[in-house]
Protein backbone atom coordinates (compact mmCIF):
# COMPACT_ATOMS: atom_id res chain seq x y z
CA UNK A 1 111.09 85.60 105.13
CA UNK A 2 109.72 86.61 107.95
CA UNK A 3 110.10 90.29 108.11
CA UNK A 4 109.09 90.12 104.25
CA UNK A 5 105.68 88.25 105.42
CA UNK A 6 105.03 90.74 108.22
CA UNK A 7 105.12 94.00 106.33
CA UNK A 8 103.26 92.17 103.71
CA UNK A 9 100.57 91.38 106.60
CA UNK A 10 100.45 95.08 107.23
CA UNK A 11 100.28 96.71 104.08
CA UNK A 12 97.20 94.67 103.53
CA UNK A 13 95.75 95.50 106.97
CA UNK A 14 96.06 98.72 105.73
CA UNK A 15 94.81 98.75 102.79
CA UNK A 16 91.52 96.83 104.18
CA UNK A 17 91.33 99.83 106.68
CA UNK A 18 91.23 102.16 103.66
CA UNK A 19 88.63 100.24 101.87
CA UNK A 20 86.30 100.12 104.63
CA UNK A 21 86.89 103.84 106.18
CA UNK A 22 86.01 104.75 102.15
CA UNK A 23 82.92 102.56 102.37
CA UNK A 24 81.67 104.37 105.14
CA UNK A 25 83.09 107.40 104.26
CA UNK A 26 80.34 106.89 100.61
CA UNK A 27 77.38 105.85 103.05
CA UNK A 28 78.16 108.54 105.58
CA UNK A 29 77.95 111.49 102.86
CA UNK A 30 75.13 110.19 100.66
């Protein structure tokens, strides 16, 4: 289980990175 949780942890960490790097990426370029 806890291997399972941890890569779980990261995918969404990354994931949340993406979001926000395209967020800024949108305000950046407008």
């Amino acid at each position: 289980n806890l291997p399972s949780h941890r890569v779980l942890e990261k995918i969404g960490m990354e994931k949340y990175e993406e979001k926000e790097k395209m967020f800024w990426w949108r305000i950046n370029k407008i």
